[in-house]
PDB file of N, CA and C in Angstrom:
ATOM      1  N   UNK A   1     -72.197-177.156 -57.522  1.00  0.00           N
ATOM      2  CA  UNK A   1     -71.458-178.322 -57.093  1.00  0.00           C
ATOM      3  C   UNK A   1     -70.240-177.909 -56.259  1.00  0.00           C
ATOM      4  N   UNK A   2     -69.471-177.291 -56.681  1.00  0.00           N
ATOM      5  CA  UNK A   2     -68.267-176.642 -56.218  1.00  0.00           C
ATOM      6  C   UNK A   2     -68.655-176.004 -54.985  1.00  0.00           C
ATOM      7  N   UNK A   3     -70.021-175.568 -54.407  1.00  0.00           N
ATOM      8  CA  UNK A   3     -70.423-174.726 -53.513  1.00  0.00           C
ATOM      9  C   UNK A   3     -70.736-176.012 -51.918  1.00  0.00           C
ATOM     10  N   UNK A   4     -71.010-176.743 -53.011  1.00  0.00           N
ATOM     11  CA  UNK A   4     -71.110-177.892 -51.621  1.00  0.00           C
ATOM     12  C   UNK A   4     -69.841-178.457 -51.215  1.00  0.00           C
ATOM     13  N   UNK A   5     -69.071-178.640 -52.579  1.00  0.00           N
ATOM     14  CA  UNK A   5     -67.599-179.333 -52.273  1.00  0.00           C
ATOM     15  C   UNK A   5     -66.606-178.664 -51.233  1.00  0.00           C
ATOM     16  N   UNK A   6     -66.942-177.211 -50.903  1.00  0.00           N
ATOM     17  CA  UNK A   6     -65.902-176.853 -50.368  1.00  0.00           C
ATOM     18  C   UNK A   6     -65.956-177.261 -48.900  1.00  0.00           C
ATOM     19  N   UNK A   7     -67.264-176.922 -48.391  1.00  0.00           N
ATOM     20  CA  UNK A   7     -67.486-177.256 -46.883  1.00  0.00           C
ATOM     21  C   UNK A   7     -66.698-178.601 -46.668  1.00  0.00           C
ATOM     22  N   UNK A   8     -67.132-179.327 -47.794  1.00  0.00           N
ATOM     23  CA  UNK A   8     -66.188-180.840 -46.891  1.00  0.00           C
ATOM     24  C   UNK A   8     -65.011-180.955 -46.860  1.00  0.00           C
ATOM     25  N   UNK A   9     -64.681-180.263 -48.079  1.00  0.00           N
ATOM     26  CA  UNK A   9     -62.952-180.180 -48.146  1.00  0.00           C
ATOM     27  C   UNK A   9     -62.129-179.487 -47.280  1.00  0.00           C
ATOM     28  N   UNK A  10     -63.187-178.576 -46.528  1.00  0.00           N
ATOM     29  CA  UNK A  10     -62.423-177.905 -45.373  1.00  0.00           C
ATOM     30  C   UNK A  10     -62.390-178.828 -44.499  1.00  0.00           C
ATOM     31  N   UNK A  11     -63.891-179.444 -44.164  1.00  0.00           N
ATOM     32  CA  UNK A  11     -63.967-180.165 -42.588  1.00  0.00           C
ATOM     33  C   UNK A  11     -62.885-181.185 -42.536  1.00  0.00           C
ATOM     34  N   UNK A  12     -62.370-181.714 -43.931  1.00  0.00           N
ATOM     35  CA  UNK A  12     -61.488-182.902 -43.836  1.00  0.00           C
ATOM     36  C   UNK A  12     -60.020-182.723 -44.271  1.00  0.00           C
ATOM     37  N   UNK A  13     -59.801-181.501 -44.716  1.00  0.00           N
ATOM     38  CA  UNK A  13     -58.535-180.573 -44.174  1.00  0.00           C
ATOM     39  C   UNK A  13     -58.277-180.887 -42.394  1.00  0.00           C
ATOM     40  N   UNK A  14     -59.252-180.254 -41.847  1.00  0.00           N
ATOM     41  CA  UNK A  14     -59.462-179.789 -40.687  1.00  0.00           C
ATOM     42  C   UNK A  14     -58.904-181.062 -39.777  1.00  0.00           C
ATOM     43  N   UNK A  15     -59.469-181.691 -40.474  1.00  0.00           N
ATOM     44  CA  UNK A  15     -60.176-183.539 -39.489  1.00  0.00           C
ATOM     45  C   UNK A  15     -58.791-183.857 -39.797  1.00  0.00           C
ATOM     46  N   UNK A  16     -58.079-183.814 -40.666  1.00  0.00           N
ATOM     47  CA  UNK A  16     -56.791-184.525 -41.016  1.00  0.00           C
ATOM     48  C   UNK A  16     -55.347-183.864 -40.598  1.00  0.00           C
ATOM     49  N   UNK A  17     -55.547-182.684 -40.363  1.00  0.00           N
ATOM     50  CA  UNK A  17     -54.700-182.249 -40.033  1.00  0.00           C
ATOM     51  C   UNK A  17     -54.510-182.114 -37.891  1.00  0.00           C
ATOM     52  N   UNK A  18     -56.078-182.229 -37.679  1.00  0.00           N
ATOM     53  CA  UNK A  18     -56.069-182.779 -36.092  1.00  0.00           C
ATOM     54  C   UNK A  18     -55.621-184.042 -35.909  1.00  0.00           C
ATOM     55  N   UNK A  19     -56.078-185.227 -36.989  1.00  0.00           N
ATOM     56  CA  UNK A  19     -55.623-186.357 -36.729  1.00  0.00           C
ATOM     57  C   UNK A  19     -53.894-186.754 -37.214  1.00  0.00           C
ATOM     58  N   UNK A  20     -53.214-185.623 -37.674  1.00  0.00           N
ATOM     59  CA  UNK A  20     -51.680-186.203 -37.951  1.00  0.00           C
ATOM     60  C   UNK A  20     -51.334-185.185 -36.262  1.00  0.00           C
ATOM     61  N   UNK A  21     -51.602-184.398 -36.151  1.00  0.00           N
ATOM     62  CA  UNK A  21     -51.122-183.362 -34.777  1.00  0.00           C
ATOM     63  C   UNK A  21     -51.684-184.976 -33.575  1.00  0.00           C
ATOM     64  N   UNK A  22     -52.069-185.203 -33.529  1.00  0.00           N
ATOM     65  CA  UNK A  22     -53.079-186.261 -32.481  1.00  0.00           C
ATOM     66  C   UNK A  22     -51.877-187.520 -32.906  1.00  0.00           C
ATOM     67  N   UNK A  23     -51.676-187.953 -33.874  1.00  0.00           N
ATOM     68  CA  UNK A  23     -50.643-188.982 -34.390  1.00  0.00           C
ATOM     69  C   UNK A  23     -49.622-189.006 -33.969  1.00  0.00           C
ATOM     70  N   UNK A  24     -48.981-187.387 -34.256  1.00  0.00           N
ATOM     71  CA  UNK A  24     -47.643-187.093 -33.694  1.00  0.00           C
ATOM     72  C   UNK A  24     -47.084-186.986 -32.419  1.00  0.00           C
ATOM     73  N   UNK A  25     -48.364-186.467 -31.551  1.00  0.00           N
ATOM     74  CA  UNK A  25     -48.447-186.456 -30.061  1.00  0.00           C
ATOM     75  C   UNK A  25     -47.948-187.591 -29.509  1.00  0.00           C
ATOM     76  N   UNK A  26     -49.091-188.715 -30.021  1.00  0.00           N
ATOM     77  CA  UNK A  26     -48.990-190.218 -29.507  1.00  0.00           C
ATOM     78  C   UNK A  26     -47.302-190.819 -29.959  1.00  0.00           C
ATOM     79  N   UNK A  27     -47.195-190.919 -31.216  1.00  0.00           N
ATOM     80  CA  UNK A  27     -46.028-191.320 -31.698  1.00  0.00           C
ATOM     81  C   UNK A  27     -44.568-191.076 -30.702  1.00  0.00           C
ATOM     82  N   UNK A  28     -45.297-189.357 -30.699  1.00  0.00           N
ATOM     83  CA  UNK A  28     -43.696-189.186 -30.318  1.00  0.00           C
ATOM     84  C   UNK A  28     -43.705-189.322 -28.120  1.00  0.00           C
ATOM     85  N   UNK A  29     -44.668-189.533 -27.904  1.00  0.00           N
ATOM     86  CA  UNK A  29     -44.525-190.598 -26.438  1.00  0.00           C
ATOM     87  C   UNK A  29     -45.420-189.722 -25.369  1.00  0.00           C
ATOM     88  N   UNK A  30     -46.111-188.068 -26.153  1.00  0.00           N
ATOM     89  CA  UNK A  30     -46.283-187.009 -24.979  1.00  0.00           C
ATOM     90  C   UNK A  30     -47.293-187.650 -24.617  1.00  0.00           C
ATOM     91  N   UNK A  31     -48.113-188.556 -25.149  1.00  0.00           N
ATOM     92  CA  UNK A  31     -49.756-189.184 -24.230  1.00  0.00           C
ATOM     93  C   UNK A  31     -49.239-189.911 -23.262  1.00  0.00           C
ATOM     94  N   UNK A  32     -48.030-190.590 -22.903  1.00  0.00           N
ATOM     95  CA  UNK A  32     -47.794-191.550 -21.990  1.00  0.00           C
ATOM     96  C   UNK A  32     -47.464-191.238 -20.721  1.00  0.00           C
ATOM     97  N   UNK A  33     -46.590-191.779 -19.504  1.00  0.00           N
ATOM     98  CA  UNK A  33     -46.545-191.401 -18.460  1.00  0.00           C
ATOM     99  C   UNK A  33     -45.702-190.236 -18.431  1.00  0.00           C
ATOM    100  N   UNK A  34     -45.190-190.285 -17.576  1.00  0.00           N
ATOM    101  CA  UNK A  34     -45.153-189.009 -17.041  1.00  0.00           C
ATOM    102  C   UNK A  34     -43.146-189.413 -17.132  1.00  0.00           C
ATOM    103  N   UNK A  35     -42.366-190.043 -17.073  1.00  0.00           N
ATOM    104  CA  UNK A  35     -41.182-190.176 -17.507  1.00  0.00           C
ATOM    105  C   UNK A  35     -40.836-190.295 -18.642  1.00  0.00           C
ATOM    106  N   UNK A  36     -41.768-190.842 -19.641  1.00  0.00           N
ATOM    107  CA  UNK A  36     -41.604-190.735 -21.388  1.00  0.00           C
ATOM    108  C   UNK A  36     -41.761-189.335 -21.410  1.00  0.00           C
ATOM    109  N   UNK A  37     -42.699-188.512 -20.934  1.00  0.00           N
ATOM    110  CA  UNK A  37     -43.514-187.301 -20.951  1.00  0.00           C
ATOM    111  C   UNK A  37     -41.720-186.140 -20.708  1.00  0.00           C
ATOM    112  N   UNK A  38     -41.495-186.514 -20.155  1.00  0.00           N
ATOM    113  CA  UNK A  38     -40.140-185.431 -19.099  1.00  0.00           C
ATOM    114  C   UNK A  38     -38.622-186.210 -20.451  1.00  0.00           C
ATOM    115  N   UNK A  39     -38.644-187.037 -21.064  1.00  0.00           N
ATOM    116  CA  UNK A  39     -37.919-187.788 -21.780  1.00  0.00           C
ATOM    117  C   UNK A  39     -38.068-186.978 -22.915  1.00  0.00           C
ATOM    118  N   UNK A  40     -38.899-186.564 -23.525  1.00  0.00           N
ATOM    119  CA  UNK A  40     -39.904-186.028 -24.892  1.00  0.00           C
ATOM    120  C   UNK A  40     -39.606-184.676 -24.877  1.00  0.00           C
ATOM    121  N   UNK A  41     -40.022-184.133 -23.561  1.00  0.00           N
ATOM    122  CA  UNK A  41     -39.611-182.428 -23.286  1.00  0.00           C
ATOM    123  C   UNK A  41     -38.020-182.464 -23.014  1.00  0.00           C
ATOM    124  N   UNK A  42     -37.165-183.421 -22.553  1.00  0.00           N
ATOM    125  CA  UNK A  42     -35.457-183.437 -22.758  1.00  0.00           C
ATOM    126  C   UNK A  42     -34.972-183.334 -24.486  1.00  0.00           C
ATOM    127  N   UNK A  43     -36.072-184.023 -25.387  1.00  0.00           N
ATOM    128  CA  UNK A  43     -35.289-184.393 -26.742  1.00  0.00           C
ATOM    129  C   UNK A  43     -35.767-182.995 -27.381  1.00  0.00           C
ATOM    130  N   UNK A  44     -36.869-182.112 -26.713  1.00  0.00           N
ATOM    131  CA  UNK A  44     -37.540-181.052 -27.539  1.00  0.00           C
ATOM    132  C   UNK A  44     -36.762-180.116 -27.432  1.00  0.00           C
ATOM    133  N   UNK A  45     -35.858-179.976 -25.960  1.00  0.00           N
ATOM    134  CA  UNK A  45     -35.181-178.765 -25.788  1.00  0.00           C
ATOM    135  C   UNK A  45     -33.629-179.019 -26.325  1.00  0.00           C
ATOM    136  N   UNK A  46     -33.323-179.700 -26.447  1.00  0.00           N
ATOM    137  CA  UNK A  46     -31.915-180.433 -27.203  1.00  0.00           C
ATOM    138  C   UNK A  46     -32.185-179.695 -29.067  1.00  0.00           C
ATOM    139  N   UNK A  47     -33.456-180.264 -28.983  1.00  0.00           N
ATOM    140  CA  UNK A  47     -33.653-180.119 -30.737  1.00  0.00           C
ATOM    141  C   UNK A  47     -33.913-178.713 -30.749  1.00  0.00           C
ATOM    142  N   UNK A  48     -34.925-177.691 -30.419  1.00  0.00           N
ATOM    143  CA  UNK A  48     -35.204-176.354 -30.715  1.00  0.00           C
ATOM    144  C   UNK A  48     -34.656-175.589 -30.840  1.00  0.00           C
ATOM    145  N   UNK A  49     -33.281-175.341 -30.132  1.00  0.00           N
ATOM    146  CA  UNK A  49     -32.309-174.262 -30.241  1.00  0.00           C
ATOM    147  C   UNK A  49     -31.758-174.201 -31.145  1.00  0.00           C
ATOM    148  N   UNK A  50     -31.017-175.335 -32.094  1.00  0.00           N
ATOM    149  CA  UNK A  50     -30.581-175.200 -33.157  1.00  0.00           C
ATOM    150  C   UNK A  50     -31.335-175.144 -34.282  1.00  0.00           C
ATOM    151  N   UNK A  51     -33.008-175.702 -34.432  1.00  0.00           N
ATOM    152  CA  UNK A  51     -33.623-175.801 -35.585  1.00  0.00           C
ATOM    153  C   UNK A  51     -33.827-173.505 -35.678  1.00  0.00           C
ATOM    154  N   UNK A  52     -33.842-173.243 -34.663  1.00  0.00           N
ATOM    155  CA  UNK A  52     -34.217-171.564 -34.145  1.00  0.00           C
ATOM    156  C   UNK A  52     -33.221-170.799 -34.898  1.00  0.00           C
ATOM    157  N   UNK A  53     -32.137-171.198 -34.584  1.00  0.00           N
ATOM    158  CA  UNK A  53     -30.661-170.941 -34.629  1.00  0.00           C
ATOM    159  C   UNK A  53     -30.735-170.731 -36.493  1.00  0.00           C
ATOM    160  N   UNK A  54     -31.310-171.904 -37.224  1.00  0.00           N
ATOM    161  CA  UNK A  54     -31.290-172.205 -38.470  1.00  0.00           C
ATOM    162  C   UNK A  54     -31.896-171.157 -39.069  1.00  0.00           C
ATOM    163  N   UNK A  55     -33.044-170.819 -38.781  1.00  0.00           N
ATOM    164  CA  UNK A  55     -33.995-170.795 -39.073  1.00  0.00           C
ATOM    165  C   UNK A  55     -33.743-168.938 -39.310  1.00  0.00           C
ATOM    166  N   UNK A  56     -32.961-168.610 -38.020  1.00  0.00           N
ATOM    167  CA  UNK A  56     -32.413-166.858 -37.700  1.00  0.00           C
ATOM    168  C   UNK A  56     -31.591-166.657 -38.700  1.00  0.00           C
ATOM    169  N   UNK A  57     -30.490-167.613 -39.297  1.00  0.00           N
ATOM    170  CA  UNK A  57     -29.967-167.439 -40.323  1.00  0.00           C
ATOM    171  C   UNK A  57     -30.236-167.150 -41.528  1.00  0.00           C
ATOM    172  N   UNK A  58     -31.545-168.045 -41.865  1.00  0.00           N
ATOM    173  CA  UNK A  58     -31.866-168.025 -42.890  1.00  0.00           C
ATOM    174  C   UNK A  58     -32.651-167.174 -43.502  1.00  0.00           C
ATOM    175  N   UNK A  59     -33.158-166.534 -42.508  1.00  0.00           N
ATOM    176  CA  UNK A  59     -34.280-165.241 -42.550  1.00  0.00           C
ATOM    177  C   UNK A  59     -33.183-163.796 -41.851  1.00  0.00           C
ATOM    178  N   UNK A  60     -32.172-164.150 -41.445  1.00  0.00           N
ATOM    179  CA  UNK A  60     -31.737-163.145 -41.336  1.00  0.00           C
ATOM    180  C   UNK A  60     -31.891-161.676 -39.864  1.00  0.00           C
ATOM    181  N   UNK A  61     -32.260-162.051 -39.141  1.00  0.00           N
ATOM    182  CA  UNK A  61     -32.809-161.286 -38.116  1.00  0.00           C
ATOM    183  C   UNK A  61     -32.818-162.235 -37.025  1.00  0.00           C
ATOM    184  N   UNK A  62     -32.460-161.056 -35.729  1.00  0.00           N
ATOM    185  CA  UNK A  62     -32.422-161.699 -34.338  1.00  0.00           C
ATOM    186  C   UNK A  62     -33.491-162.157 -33.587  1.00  0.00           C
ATOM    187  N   UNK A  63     -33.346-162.942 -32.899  1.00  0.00           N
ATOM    188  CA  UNK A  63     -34.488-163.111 -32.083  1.00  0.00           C
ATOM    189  C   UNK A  63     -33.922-162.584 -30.677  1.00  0.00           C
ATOM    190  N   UNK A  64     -34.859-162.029 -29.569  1.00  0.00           N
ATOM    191  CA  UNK A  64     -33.921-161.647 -28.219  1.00  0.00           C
ATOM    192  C   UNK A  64     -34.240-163.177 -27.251  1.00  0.00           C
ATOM    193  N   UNK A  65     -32.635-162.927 -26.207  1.00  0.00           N
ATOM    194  CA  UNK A  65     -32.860-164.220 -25.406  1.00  0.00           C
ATOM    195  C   UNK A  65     -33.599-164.654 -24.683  1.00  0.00           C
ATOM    196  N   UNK A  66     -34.382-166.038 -24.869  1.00  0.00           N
ATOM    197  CA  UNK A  66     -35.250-166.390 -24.208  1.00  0.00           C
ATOM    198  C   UNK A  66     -34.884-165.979 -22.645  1.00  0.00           C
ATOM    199  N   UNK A  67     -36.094-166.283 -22.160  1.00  0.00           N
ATOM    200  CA  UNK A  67     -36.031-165.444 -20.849  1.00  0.00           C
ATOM    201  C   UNK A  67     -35.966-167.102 -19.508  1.00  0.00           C
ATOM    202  N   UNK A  68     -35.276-167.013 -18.508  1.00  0.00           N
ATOM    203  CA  UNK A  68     -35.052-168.057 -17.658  1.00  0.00           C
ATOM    204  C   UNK A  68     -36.254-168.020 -16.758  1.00  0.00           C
ATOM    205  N   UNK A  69     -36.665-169.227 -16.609  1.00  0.00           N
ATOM    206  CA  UNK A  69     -37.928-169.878 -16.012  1.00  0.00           C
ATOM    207  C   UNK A  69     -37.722-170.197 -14.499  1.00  0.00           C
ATOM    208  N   UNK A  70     -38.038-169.551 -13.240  1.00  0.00           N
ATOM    209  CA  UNK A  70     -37.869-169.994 -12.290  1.00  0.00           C
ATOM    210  C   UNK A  70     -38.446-171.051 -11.531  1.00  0.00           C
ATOM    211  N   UNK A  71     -39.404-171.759 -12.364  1.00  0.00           N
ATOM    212  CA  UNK A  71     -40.566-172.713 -12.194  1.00  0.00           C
ATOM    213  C   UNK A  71     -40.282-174.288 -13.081  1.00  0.00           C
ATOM    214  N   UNK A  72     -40.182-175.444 -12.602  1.00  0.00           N
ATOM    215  CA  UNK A  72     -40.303-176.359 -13.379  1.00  0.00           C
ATOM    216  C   UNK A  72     -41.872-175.720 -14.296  1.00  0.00           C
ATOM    217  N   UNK A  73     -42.013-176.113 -15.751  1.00  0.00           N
ATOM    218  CA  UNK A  73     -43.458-176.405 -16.082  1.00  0.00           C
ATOM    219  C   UNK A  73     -44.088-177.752 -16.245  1.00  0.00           C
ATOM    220  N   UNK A  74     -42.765-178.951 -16.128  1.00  0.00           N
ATOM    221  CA  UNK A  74     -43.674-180.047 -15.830  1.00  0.00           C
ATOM    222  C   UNK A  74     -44.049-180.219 -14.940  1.00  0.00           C
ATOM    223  N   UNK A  75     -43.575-179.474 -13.611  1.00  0.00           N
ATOM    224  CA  UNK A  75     -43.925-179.972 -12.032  1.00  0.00           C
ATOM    225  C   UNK A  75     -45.634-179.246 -12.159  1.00  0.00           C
ATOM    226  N   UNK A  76     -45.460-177.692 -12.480  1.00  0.00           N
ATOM    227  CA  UNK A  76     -47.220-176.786 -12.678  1.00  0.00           C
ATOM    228  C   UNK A  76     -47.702-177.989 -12.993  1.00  0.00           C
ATOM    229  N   UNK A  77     -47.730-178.001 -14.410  1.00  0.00           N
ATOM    230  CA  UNK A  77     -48.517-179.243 -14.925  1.00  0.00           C
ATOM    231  C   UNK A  77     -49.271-180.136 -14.420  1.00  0.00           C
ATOM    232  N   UNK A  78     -48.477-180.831 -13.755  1.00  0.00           N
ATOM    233  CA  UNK A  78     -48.645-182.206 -13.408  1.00  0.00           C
ATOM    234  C   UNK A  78     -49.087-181.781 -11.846  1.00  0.00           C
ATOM    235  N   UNK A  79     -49.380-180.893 -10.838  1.00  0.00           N
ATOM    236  CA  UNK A  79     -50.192-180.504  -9.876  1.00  0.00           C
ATOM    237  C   UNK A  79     -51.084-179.902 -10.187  1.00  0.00           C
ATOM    238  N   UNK A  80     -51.523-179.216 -11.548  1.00  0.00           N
ATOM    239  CA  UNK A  80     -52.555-178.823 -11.860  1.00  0.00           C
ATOM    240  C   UNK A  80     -53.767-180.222 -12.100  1.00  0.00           C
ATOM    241  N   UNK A  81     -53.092-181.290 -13.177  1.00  0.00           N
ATOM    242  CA  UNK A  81     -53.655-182.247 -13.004  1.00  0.00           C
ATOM    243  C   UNK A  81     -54.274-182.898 -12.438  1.00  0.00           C
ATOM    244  N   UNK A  82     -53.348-182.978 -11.388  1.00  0.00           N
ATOM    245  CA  UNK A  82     -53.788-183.788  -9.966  1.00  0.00           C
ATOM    246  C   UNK A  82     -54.765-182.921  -9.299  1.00  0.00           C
ATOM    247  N   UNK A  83     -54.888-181.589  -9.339  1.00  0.00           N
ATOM    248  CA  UNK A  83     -56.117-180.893  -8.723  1.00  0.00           C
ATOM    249  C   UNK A  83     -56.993-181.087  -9.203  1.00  0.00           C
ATOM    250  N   UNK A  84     -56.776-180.962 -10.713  1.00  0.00           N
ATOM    251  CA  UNK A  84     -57.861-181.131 -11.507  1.00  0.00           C
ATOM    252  C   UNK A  84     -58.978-182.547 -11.117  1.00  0.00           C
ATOM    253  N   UNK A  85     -58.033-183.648 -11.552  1.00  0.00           N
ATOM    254  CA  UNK A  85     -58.819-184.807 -10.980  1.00  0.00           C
ATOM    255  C   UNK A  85     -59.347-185.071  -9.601  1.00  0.00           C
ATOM    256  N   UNK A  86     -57.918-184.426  -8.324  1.00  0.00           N
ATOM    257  CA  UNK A  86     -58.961-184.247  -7.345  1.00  0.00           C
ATOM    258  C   UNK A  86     -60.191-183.628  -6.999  1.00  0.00           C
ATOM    259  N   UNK A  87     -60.098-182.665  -7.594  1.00  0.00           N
ATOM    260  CA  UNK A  87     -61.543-182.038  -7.349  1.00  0.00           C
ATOM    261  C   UNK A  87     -62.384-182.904  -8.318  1.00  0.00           C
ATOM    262  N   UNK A  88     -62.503-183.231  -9.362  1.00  0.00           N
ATOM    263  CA  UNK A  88     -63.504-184.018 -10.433  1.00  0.00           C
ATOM    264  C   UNK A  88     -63.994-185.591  -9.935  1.00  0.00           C
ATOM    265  N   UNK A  89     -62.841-185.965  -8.666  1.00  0.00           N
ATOM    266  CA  UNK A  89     -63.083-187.370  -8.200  1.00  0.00           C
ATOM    267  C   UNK A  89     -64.119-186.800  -6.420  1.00  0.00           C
ATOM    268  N   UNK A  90     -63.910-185.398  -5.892  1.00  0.00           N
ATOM    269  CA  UNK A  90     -64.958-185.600  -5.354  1.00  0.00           C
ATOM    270  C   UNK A  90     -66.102-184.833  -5.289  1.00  0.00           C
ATOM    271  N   UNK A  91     -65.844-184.809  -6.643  1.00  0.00           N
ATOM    272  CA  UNK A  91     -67.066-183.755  -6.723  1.00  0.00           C
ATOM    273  C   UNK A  91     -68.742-184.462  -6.198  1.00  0.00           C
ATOM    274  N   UNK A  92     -68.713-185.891  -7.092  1.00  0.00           N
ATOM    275  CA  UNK A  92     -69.878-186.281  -6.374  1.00  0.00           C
ATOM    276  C   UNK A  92     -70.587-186.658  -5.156  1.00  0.00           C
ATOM    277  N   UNK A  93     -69.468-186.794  -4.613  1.00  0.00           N
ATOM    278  CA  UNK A  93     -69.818-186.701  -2.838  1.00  0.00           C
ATOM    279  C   UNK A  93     -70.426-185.168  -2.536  1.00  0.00           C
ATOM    280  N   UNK A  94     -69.062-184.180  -2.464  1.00  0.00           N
ATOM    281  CA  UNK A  94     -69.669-182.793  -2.252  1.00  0.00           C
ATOM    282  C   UNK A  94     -71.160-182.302  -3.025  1.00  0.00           C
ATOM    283  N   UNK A  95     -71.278-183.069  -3.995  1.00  0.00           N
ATOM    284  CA  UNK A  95     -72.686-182.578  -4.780  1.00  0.00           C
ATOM    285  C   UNK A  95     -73.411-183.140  -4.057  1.00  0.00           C
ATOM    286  N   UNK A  96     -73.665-184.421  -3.168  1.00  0.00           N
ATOM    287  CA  UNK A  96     -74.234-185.046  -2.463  1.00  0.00           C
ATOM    288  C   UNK A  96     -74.538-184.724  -1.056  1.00  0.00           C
ATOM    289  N   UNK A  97     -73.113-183.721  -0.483  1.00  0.00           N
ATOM    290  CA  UNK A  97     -73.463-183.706   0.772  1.00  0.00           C
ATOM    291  C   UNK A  97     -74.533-181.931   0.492  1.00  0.00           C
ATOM    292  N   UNK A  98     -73.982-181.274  -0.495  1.00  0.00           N
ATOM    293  CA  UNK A  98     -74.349-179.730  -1.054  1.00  0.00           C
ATOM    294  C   UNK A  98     -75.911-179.814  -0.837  1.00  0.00           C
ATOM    295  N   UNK A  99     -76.612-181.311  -1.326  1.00  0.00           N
ATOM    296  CA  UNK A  99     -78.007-181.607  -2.137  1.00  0.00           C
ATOM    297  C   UNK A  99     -78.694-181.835  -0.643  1.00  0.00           C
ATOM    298  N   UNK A 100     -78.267-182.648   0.339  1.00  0.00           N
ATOM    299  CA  UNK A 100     -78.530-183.005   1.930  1.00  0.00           C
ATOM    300  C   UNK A 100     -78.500-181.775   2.748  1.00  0.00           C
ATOM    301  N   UNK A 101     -77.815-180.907   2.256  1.00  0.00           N
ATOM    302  CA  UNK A 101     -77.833-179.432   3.201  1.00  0.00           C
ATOM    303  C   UNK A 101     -78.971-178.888   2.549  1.00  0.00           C
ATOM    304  N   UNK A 102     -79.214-178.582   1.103  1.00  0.00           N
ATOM    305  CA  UNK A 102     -80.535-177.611   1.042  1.00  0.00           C
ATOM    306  C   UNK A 102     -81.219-178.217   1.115  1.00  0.00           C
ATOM    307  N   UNK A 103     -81.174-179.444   1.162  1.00  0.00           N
ATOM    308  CA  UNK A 103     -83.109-180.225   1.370  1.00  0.00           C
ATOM    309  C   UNK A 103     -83.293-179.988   2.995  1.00  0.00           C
ATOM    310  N   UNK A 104     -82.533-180.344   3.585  1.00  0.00           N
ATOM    311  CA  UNK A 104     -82.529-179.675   5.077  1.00  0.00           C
ATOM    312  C   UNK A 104     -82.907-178.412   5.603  1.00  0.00           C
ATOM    313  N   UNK A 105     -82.602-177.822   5.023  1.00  0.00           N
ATOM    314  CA  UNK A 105     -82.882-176.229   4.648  1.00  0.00           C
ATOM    315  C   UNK A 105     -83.958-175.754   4.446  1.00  0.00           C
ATOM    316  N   UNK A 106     -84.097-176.775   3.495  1.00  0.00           N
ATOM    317  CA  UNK A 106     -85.737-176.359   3.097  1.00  0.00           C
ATOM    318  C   UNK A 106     -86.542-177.517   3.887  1.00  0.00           C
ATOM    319  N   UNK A 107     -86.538-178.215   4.338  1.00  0.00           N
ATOM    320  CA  UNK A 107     -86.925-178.700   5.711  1.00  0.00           C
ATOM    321  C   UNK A 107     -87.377-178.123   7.085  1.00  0.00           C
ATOM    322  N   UNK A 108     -86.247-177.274   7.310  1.00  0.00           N
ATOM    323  CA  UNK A 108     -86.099-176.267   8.735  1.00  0.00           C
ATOM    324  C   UNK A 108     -87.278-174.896   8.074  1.00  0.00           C
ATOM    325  N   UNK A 109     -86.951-174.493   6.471  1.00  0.00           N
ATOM    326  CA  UNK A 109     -88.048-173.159   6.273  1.00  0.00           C
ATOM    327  C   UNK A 109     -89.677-173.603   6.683  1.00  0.00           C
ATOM    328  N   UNK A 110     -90.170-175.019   6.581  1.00  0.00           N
ATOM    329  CA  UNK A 110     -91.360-175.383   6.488  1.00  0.00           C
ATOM    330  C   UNK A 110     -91.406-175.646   7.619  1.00  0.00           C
ATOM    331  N   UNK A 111     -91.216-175.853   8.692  1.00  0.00           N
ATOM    332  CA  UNK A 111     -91.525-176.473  10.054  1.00  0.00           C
ATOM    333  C   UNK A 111     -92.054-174.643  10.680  1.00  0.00           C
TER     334      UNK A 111
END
């Protein structure tokens, strides 16, 4: 009995602990646009330094200084995105014009 019980108790460990991470995401505004999104990453970097700060104390040992970013990472982000979808919005054309060139192709081998 115990041998079957565990598998589920993991999968719904598993399942529950994706669905509070998935909860918290939404809750705390990161699924939304893109100014809640930049709002969310303002309150994260406000909050981290000191929870870090706490945390070095309490355990006793340094951490070395974070290192300075010469790159927005919401700007990466958010042009990766946009590539992303551009290419995924034309892909079916290019698959279309890709499919019209080798049938052609193989058109021109048979003549």
């Amino acid at each position: 009995m115990a041998a079957k019980l565990l598998p589920v108790l993991k999968l719904a460990t598993k399942v529950t602990i994706a669905g509070g991470a998935l909860y918290v995401t939404y809750d705390s505004g990161l699924l939304g646009g893109s100014e809640q999104g930049s709002e969310v990453l303002g309150k994260a970097k406000a909050a981290i330094p000191p929870a870090v700060d706490e945390w070095v104390k309490y355990f006793g040992f340094e951490l070395p200084a974070a290192p300075k970013m010469g790159f927005s990472p919401v700007e990466a982000w958010n042009s990766g995105v946009q590539s992303s979808i551009s290419a995924l919005s034309s892909g079916p054309t290019a698959l279309g014009d890709y499919t019209n060139q080798g049938l052609q192709y193989l058109k021109d081998l048979t003549k």
